[in-house]
C-alpha atoms as a PDB file:
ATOM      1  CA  UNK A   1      40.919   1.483  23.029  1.00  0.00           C
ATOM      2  CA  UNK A   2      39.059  -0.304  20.244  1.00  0.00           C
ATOM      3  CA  UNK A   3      41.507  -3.618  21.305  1.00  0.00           C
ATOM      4  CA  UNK A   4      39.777  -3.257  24.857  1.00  0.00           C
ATOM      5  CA  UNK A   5      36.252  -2.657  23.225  1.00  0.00           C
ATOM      6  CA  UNK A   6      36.212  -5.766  21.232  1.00  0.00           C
ATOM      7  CA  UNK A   7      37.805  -7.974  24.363  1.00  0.00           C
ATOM      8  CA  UNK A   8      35.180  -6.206  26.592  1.00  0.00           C
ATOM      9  CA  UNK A   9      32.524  -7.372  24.162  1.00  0.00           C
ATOM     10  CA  UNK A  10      33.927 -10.989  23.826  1.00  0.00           C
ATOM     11  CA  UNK A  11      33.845 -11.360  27.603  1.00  0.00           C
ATOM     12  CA  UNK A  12      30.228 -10.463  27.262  1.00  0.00           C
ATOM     13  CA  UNK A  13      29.733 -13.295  25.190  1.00  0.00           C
ATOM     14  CA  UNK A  14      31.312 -15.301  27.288  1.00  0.00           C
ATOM     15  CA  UNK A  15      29.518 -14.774  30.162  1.00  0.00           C
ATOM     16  CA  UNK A  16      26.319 -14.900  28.373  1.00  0.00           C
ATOM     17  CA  UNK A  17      27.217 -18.400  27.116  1.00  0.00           C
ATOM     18  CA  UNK A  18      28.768 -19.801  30.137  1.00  0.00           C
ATOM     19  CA  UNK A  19      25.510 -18.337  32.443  1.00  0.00           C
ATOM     20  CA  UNK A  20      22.584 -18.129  30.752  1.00  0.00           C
ATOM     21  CA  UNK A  21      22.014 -20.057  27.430  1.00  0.00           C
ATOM     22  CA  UNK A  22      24.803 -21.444  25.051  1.00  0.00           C
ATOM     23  CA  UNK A  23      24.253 -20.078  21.001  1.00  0.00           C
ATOM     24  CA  UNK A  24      23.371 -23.694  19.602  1.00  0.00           C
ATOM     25  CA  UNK A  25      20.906 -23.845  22.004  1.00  0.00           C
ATOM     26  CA  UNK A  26      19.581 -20.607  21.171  1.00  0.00           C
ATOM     27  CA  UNK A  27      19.310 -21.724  17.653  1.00  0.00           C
ATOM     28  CA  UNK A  28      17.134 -24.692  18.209  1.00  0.00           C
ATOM     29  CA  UNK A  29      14.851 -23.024  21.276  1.00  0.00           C
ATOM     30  CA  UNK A  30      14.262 -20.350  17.483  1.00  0.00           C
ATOM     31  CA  UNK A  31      13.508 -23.616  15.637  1.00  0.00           C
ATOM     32  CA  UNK A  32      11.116 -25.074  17.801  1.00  0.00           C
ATOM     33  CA  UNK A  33       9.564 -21.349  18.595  1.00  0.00           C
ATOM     34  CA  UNK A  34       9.061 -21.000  14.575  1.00  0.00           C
ATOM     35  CA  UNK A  35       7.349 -24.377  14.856  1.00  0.00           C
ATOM     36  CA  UNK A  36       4.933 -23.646  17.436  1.00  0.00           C
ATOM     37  CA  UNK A  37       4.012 -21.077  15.066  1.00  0.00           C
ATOM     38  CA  UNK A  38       3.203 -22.571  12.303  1.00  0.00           C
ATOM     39  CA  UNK A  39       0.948 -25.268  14.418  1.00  0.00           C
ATOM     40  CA  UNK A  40      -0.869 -22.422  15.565  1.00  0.00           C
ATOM     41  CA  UNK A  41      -1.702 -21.069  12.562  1.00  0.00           C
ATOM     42  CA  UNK A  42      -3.788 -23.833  11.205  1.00  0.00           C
ATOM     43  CA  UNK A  43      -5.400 -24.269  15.013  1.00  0.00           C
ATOM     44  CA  UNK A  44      -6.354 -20.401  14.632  1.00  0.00           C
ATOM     45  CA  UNK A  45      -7.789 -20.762  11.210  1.00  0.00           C
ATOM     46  CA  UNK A  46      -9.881 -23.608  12.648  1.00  0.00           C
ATOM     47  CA  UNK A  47     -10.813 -22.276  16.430  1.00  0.00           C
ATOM     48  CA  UNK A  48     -10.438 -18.090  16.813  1.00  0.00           C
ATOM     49  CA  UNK A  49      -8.966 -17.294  19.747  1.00  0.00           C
ATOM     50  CA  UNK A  50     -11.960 -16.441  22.495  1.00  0.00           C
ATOM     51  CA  UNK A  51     -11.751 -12.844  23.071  1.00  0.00           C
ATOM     52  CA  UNK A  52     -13.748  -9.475  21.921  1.00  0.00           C
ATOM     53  CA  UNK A  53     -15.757 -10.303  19.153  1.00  0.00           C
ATOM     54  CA  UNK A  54     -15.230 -14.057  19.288  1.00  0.00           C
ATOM     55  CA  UNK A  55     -15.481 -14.870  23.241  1.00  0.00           C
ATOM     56  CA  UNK A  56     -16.996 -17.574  23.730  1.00  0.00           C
ATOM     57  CA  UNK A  57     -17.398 -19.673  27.065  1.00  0.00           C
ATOM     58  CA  UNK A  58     -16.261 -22.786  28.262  1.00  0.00           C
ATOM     59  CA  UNK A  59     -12.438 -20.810  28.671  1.00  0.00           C
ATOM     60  CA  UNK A  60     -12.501 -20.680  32.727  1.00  0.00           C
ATOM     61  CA  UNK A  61     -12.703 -17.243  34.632  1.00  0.00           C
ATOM     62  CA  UNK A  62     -12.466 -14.107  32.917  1.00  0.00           C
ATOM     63  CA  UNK A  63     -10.277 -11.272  33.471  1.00  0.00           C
ATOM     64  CA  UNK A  64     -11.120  -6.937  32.876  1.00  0.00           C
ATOM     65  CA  UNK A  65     -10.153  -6.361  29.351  1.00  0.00           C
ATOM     66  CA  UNK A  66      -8.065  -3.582  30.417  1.00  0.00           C
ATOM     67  CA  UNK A  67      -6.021  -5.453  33.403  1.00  0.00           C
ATOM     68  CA  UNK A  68      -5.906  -8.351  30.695  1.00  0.00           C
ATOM     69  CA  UNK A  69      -3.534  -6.800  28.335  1.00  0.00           C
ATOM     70  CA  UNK A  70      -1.412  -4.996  31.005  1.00  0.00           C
ATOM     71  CA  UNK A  71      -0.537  -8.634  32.673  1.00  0.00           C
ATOM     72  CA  UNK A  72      -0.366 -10.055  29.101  1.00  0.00           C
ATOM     73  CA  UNK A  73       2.259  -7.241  27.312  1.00  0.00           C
ATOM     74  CA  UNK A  74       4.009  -5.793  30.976  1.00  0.00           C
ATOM     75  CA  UNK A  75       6.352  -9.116  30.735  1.00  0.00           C
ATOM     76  CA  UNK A  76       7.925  -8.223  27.772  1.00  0.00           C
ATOM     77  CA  UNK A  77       8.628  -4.972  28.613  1.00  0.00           C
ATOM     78  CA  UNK A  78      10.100  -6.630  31.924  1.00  0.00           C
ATOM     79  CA  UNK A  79      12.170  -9.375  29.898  1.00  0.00           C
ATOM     80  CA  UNK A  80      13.754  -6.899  27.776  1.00  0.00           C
ATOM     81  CA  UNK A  81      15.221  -4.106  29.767  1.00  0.00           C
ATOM     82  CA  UNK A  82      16.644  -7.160  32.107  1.00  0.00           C
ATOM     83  CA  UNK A  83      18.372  -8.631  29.137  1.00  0.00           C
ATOM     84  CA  UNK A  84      19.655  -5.161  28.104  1.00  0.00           C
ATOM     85  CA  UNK A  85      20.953  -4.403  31.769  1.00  0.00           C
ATOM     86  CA  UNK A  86      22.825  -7.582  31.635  1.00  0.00           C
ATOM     87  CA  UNK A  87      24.574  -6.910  28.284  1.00  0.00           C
ATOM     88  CA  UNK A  88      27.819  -4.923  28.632  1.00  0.00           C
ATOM     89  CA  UNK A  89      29.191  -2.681  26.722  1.00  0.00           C
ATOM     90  CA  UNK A  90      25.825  -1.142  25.521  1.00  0.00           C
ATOM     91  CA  UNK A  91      26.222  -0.376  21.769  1.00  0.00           C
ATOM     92  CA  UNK A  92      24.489   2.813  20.279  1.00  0.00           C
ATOM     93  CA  UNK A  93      22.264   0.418  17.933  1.00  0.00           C
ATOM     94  CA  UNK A  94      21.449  -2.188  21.225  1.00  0.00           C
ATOM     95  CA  UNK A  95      19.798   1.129  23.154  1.00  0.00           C
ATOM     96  CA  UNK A  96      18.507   1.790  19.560  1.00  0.00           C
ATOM     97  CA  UNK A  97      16.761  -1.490  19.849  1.00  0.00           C
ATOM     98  CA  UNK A  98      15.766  -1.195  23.064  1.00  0.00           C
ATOM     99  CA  UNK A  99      14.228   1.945  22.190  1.00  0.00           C
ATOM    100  CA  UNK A 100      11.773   0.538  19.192  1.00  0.00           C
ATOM    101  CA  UNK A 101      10.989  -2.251  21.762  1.00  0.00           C
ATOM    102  CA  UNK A 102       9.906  -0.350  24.319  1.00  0.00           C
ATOM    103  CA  UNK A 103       8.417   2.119  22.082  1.00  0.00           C
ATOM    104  CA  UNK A 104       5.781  -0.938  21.265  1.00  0.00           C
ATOM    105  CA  UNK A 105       5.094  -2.755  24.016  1.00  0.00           C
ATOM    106  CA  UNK A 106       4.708   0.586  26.338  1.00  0.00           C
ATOM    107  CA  UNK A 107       2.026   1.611  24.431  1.00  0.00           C
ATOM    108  CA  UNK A 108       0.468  -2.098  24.357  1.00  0.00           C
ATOM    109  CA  UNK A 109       0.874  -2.635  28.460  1.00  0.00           C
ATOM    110  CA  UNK A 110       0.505   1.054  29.174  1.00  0.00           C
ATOM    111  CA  UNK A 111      -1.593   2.803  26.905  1.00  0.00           C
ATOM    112  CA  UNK A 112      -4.088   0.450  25.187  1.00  0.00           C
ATOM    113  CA  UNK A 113      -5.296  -0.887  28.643  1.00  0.00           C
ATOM    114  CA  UNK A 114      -6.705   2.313  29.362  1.00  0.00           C
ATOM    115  CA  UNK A 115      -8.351   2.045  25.799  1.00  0.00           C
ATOM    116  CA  UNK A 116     -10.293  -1.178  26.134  1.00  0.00           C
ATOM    117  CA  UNK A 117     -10.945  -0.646  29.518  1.00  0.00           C
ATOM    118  CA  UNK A 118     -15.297  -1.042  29.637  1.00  0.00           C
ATOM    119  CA  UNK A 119     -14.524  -3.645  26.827  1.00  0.00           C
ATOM    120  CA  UNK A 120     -15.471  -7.529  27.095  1.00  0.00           C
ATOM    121  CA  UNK A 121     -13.837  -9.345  30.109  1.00  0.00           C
ATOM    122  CA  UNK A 122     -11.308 -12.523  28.531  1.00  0.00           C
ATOM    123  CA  UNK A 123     -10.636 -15.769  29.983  1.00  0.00           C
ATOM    124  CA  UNK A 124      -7.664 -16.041  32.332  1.00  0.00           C
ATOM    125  CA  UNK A 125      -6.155 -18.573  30.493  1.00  0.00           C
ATOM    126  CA  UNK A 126      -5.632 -16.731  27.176  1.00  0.00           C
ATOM    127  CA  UNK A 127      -4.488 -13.781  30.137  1.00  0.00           C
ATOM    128  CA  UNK A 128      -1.963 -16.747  31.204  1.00  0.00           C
ATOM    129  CA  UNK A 129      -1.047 -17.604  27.491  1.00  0.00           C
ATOM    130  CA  UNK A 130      -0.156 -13.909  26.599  1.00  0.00           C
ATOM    131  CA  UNK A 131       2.335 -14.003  29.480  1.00  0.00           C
ATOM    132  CA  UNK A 132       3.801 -17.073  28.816  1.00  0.00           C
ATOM    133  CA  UNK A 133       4.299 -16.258  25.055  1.00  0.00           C
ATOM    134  CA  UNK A 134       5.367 -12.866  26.246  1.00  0.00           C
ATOM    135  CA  UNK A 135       7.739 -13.632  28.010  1.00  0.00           C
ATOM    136  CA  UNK A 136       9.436 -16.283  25.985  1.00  0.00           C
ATOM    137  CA  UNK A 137       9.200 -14.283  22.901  1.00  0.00           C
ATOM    138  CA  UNK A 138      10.688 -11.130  25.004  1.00  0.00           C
ATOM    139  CA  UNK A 139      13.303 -13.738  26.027  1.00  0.00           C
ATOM    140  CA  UNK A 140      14.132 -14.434  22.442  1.00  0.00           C
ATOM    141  CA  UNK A 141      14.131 -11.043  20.421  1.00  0.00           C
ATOM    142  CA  UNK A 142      16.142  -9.829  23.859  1.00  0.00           C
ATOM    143  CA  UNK A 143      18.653 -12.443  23.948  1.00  0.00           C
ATOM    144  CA  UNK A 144      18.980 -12.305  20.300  1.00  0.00           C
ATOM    145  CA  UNK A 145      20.277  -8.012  20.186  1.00  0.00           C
ATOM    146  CA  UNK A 146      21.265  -7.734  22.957  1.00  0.00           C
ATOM    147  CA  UNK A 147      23.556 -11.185  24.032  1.00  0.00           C
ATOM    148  CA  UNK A 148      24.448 -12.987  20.861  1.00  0.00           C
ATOM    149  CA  UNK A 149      23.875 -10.113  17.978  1.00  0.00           C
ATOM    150  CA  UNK A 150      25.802  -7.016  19.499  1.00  0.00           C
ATOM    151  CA  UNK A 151      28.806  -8.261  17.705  1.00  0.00           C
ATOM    152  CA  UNK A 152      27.982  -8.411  14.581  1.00  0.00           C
ATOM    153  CA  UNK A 153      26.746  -5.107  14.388  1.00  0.00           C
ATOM    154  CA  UNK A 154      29.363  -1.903  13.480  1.00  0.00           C
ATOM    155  CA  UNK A 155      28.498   1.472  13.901  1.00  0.00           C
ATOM    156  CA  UNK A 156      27.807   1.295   9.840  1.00  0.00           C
ATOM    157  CA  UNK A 157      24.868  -0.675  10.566  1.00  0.00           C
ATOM    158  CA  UNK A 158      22.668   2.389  11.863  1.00  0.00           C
ATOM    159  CA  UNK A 159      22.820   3.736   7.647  1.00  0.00           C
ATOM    160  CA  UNK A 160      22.320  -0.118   6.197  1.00  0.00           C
ATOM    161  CA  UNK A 161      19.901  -0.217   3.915  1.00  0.00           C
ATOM    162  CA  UNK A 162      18.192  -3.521   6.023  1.00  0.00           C
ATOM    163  CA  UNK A 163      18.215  -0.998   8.743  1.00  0.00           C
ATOM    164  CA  UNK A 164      16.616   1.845   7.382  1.00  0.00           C
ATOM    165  CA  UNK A 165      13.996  -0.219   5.353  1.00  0.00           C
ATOM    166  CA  UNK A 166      13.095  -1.941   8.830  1.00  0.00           C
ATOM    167  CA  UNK A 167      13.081   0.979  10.828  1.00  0.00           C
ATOM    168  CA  UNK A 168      10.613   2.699   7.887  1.00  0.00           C
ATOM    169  CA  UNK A 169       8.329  -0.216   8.082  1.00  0.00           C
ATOM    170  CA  UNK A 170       8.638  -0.763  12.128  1.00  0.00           C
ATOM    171  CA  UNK A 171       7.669   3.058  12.236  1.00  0.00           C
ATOM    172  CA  UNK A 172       4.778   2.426   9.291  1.00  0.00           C
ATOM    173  CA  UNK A 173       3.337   0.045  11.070  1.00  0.00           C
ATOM    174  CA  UNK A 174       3.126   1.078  14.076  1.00  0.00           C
ATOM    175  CA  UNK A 175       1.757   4.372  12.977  1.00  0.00           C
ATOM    176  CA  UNK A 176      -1.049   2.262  11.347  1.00  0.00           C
ATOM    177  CA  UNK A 177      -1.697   0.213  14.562  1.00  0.00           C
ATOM    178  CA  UNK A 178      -2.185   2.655  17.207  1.00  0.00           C
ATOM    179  CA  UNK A 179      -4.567   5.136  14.574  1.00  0.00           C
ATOM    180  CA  UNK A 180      -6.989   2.047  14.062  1.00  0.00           C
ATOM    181  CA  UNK A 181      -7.167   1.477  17.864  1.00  0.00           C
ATOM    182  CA  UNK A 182      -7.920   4.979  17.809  1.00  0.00           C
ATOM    183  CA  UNK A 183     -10.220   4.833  14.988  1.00  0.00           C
ATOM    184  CA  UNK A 184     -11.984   2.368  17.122  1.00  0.00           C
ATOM    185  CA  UNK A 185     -12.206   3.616  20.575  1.00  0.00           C
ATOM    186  CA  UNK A 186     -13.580   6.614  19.079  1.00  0.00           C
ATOM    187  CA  UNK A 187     -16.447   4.789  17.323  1.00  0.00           C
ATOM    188  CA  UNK A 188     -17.041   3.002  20.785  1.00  0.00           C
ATOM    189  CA  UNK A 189     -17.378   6.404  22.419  1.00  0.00           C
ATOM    190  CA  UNK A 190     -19.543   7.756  19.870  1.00  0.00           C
ATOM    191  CA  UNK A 191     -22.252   4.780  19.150  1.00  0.00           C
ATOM    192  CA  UNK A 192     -21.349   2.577  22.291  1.00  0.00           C
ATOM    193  CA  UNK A 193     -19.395  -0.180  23.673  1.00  0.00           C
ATOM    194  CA  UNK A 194     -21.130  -2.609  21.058  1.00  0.00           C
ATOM    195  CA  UNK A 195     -19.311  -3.185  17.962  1.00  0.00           C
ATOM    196  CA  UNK A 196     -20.185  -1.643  15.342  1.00  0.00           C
ATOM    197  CA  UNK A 197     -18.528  -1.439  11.622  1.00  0.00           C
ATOM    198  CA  UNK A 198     -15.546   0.514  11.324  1.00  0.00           C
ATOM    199  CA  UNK A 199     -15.354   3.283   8.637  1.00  0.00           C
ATOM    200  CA  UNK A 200     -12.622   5.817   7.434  1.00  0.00           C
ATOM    201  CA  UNK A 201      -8.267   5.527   6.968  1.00  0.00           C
ATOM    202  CA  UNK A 202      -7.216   2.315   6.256  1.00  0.00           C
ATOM    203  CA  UNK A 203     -11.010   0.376   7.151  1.00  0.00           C
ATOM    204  CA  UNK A 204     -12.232   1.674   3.898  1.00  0.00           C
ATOM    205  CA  UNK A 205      -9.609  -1.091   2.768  1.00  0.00           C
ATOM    206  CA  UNK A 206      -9.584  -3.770   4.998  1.00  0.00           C
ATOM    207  CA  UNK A 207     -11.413  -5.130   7.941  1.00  0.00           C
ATOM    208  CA  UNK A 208      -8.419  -5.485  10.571  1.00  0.00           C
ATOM    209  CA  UNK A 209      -5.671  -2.266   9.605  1.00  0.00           C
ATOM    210  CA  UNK A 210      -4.837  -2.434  13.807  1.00  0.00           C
ATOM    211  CA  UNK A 211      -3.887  -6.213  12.474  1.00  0.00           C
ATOM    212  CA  UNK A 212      -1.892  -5.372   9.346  1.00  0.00           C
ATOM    213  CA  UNK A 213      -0.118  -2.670  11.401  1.00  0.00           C
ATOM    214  CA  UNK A 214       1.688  -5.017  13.542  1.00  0.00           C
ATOM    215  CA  UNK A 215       2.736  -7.542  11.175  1.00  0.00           C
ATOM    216  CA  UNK A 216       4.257  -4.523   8.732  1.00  0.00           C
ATOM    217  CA  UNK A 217       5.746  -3.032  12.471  1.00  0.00           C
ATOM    218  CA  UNK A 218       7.593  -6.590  13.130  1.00  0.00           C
ATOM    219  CA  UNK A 219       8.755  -7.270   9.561  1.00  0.00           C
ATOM    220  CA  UNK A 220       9.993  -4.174   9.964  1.00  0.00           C
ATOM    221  CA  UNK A 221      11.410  -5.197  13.473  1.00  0.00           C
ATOM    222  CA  UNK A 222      13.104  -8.658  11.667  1.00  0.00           C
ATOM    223  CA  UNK A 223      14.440  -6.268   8.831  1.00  0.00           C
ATOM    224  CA  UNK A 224      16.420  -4.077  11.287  1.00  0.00           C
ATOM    225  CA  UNK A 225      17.807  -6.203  13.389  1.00  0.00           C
ATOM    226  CA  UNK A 226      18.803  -8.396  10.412  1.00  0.00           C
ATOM    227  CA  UNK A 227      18.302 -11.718  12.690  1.00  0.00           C
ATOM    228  CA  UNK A 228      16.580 -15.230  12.831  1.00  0.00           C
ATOM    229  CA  UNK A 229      14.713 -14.162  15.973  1.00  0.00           C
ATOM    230  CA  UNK A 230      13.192 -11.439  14.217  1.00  0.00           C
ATOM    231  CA  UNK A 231      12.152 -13.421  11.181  1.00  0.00           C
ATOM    232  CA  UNK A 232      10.683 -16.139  13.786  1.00  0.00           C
ATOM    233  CA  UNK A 233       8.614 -13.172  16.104  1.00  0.00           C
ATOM    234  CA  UNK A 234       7.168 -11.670  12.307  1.00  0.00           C
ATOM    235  CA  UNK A 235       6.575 -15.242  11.651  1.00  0.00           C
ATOM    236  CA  UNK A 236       4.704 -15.420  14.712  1.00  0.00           C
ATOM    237  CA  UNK A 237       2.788 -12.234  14.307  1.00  0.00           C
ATOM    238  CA  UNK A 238       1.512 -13.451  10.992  1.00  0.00           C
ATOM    239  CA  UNK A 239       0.360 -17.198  12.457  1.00  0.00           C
ATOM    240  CA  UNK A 240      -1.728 -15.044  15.063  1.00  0.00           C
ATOM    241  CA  UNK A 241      -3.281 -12.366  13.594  1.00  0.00           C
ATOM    242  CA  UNK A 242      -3.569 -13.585  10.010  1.00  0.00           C
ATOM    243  CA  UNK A 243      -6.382 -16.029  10.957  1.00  0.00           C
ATOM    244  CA  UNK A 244      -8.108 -13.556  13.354  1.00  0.00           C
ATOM    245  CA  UNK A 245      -8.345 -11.446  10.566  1.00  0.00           C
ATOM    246  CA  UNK A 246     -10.359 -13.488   8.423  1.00  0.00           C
ATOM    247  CA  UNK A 247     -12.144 -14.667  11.548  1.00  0.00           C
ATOM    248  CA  UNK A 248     -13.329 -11.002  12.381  1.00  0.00           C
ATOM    249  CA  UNK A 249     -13.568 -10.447   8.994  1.00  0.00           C
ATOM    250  CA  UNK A 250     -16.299 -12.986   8.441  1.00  0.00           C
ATOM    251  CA  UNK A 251     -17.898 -12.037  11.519  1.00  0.00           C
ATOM    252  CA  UNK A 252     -18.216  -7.902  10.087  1.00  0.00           C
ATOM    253  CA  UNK A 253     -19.983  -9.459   7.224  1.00  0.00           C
ATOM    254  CA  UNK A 254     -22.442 -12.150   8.990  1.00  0.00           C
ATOM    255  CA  UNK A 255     -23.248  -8.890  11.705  1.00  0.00           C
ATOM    256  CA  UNK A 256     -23.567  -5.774   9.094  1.00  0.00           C
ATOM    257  CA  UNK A 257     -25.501  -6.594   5.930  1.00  0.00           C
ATOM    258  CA  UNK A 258     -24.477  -3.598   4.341  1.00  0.00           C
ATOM    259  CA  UNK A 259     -20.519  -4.250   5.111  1.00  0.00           C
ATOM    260  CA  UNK A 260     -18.563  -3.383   2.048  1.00  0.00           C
ATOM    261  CA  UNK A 261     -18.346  -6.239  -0.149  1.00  0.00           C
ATOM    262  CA  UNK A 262     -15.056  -5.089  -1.563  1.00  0.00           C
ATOM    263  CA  UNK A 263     -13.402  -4.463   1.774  1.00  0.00           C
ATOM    264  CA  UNK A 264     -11.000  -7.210   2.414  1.00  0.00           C
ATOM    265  CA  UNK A 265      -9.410  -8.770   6.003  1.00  0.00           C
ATOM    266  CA  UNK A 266      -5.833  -7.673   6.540  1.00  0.00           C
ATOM    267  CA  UNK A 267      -4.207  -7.333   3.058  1.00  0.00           C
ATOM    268  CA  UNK A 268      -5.437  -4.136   0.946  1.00  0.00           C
ATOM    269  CA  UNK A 269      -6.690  -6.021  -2.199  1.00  0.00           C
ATOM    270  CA  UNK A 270      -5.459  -9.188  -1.808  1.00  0.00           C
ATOM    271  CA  UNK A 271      -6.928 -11.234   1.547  1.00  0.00           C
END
């Protein structure tokens, strides 16, 4: 049986190589995706992306917050499950996977809509840029579990210590996340859909904790799945929100002259 199980999962990766993308050239599409990354770091820190408290215009048509972010996040939900149909046999830790995906990105195209809906329209073409970056990254982290990393995984990587460590920060941050989206719909529905200067949990810290969530939740996400396209996606987490931090950051102070001085953007302490 096991004899079958391992020449049932080397047909898989077979197929996968001979009709859809060949491993070397998943390695280098990672390379160039890391490098697009780091490019748009140093454009963020310079330009903030136009939306909520930095829109701006001069960025074309603009779409409902709420329908924003369900066109922008649905695609990776979309990407993912097709990748994980495709990949036979399913392993427990690719559902597992699958599972802490989905986990994310339902909440972010099902459940936060419905949370910023009312909020500030956004331009269609950061709406078009969230798919596109959606649905390569889905492409990636997808490809990457499910197609080329299956194999390398026993069942004694569910109690590895990479795997527990990620799976407590994936679960950390996520935690952290969707309580400061909380924290802030709840002061829009008590003072108005202005913005106004978050108190309480982790904003007695930092400016951005919704921020700080996600990167901790996808070096968490790089941890357990022990894999380059994991480092690259917290790598990209970081180039974005990083900079928006200290963008939004900057803007609390210049809008709330009685903002906490000692409050810092993303990292407790440090930034």
């Amino acid at each position: 049986i096991e004899t079958n199980s391992i020449h049932a999962m080397e047909t898989a990766i077979s197929t996968v190589n001979t009709y859809f993308i060949a491993e070397p050239v998943f390695r280098w599409m990672l390379i160039g995706w890391a490098l697009i990354a780091l490019i748009l770091f140093f454009v963020l820190l310079l330009i903030p992306a136009p939306y909520g408290r930095h829109l701006r215009s001069g960025w074309g048509p603009r779409v409902p917050s709420g329908l924003n972010w369900f066109m922008m996040e649905l695609p990776a939900v979309f990407v993912f499950v097709v990748a994980f149909v495709q990949s036979l046999p399913h392993s427990k830790i690719t559902w597992w996977y699958c599972g802490l995906w989905n986990l994310h990105y339902g909440y972010r195209s099902l459940v936060y809509p419905w949370l910023v809906r009312g909020s500030r329209s956004m331009p269609v073409t950061l709406t078009l840029g969230g798919i596109v970056y959606n649905t390569v990254n889905g492409f990636l982290q997808s490809a990457s579990v499910c197609w080329f990393g299956t194999h390398l995984h026993g069942e004694g990587w569910a109690v590895d210590a990479a795997m527990i460590a990620g799976c407590v920060l994936f679960f950390t941050g996520f935690a952290i996340h969707v309580y400061a989206d909380m924290q802030l719909q709840q002061l829009r529905k008590m003072h108005g859909p202005e913005y106004h200067a978050p108190q309480g949990g982790m904003y007695r810290l930092i400016s951005c904790p919704n921020y700080f969530g996600e990167v901790i939740e996808w070096i968490g996400w790089a941890m357990l799945t022990w894999s380059p396209a994991g480092l690259v996606f917290a790598l990209w987490t970081a180039a974005n929100l990083i900079p928006r931090a200290v963008a939004s950051h900057k803007w609390y102070r210049n809008c709330f002259a009685d903002y906490p001085r000692d409050r810092k953007a993303i990292l407790p302490f440090i930034l």
